[in-house]
Structures are given as C-alpha cells and as structure tokens.
C-alpha atoms as a PDB file:
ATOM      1  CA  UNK A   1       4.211  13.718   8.664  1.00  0.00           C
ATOM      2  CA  UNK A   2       6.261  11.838   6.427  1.00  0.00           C
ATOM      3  CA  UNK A   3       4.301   9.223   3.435  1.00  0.00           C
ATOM      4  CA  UNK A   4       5.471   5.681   3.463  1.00  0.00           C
ATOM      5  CA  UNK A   5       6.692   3.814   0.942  1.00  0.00           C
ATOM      6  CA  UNK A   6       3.959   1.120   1.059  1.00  0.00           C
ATOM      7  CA  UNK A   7       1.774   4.784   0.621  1.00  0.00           C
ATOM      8  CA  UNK A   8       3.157   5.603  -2.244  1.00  0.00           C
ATOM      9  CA  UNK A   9       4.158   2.208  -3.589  1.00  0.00           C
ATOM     10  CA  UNK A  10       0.229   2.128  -4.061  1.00  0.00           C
ATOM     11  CA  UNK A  11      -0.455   5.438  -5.756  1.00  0.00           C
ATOM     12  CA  UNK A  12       2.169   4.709  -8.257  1.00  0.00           C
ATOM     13  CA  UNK A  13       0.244   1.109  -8.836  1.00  0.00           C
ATOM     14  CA  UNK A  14      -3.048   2.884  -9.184  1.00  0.00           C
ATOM     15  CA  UNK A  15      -2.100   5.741 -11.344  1.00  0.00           C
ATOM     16  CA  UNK A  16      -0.403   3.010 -13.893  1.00  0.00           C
ATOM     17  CA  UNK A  17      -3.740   0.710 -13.517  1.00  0.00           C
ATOM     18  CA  UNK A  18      -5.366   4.155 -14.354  1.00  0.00           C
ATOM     19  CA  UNK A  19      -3.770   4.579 -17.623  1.00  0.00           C
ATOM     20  CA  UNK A  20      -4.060   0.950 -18.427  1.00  0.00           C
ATOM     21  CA  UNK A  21      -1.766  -1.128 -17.660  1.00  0.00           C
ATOM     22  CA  UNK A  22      -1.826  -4.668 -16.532  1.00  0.00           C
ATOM     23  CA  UNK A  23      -0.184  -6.462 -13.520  1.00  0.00           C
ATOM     24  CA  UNK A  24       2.578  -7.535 -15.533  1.00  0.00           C
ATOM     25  CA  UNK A  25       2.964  -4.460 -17.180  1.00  0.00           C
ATOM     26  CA  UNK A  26       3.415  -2.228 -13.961  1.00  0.00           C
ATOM     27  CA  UNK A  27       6.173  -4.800 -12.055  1.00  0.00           C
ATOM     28  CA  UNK A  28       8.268  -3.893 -15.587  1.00  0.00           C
ATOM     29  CA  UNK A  29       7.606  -0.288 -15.126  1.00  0.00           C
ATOM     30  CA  UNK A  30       8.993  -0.231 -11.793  1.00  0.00           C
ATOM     31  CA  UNK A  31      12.053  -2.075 -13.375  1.00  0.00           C
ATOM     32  CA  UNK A  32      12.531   0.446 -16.067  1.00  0.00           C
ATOM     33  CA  UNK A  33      12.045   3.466 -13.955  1.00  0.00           C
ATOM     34  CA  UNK A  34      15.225   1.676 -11.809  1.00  0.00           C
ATOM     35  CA  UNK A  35      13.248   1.182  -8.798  1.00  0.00           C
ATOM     36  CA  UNK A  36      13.337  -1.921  -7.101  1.00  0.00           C
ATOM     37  CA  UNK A  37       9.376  -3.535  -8.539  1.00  0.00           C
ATOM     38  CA  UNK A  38       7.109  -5.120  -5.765  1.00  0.00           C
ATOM     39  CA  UNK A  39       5.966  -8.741  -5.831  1.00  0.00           C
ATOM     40  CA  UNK A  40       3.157  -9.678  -7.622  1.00  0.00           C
ATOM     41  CA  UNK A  41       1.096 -10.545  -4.434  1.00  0.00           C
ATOM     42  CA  UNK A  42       1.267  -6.712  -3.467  1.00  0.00           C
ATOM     43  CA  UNK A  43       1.065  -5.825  -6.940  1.00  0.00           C
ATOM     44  CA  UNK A  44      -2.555  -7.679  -6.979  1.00  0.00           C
ATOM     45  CA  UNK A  45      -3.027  -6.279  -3.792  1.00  0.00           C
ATOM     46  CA  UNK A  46      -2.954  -2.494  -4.566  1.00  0.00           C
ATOM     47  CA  UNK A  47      -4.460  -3.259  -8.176  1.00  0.00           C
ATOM     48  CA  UNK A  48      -7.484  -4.835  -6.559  1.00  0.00           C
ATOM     49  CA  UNK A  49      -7.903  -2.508  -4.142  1.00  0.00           C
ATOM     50  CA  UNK A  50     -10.349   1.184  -4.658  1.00  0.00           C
ATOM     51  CA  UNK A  51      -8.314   3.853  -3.996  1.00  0.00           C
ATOM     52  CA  UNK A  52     -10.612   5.529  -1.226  1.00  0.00           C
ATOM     53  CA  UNK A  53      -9.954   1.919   0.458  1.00  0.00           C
ATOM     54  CA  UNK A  54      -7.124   2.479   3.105  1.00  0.00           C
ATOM     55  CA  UNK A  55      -3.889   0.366   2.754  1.00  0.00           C
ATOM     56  CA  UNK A  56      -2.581   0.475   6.178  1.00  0.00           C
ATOM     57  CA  UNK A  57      -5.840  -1.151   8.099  1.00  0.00           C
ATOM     58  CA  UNK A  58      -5.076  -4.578   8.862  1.00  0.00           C
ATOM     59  CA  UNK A  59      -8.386  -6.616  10.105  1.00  0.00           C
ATOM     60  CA  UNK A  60      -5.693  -8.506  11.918  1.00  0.00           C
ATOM     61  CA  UNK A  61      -4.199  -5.379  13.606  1.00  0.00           C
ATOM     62  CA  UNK A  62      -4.160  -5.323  17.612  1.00  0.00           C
ATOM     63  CA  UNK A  63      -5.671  -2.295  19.094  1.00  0.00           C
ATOM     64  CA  UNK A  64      -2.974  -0.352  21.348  1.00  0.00           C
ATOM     65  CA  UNK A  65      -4.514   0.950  24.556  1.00  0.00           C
ATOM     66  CA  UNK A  66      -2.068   3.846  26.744  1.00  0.00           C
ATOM     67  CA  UNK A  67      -1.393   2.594  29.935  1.00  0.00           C
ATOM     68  CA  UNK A  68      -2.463   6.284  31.101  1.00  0.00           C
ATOM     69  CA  UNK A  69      -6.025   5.175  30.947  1.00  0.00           C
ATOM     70  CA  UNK A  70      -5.169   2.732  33.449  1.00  0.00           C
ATOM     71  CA  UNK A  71      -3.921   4.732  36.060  1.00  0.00           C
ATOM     72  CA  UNK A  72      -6.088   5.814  38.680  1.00  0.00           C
ATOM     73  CA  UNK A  73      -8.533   3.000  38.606  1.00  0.00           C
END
C-alpha cells in the first residue's frame, strides 16, 4: 500500500516541530530541502495536530455504502 503525500507531508512537519522548530521555520525548510513547502494553513494544521491523531478523517467525510449490500432485499 503506497503512503501519501499528505501522509508524509505530516511526519516531516512533526519530526521538525519535534526538534524545535516553529511554523515559519519548517515552510523554509521545505524550501531549502528543494521541495515545494505547504501553506501555512496545513502547516498549522499538522503542527497542531498529536501525532496518534489521524490526518485523513474528515468529520465532513460521506460514508460509502457497496451497492452489494443492497441486493437481495
């Protein structure tokens, strides 16, 4: 199963907040290590956010239900 960026986008965020750097600071490191650095909204985001907390849940995400479950009934 292959790791998205948004995945990783927040490891690397966490691991820089662990060594203790600020908001401001990790956008610039993602500039200096050549990668394109995310807004500052997603920056917050992941810098907010525990690191047990899951980054894909959305409270706003639909639930998908297989149309198998409605056949037969």
């Amino acid at each position: 199963m292959a790791v998205s960026k948004r995945i990783i986008m927040k490891q690397n965020i966490q691991e820089l907040k662990e060594i203790g750097l600020t908001k401001i600071q990790i956008i610039h490191q993602f500039s200096e290590d050549k990668e394109p650095p995310p807004s500052r909204s997603s920056v917050a985001k992941y810098y907010n956010m525990d690191e047990s907390e899951p980054s894909g849940d959305s409270p706003f995400e639909k639930e998908r239900h297989s149309t198998q479950n409605r056949i037969g009934q």
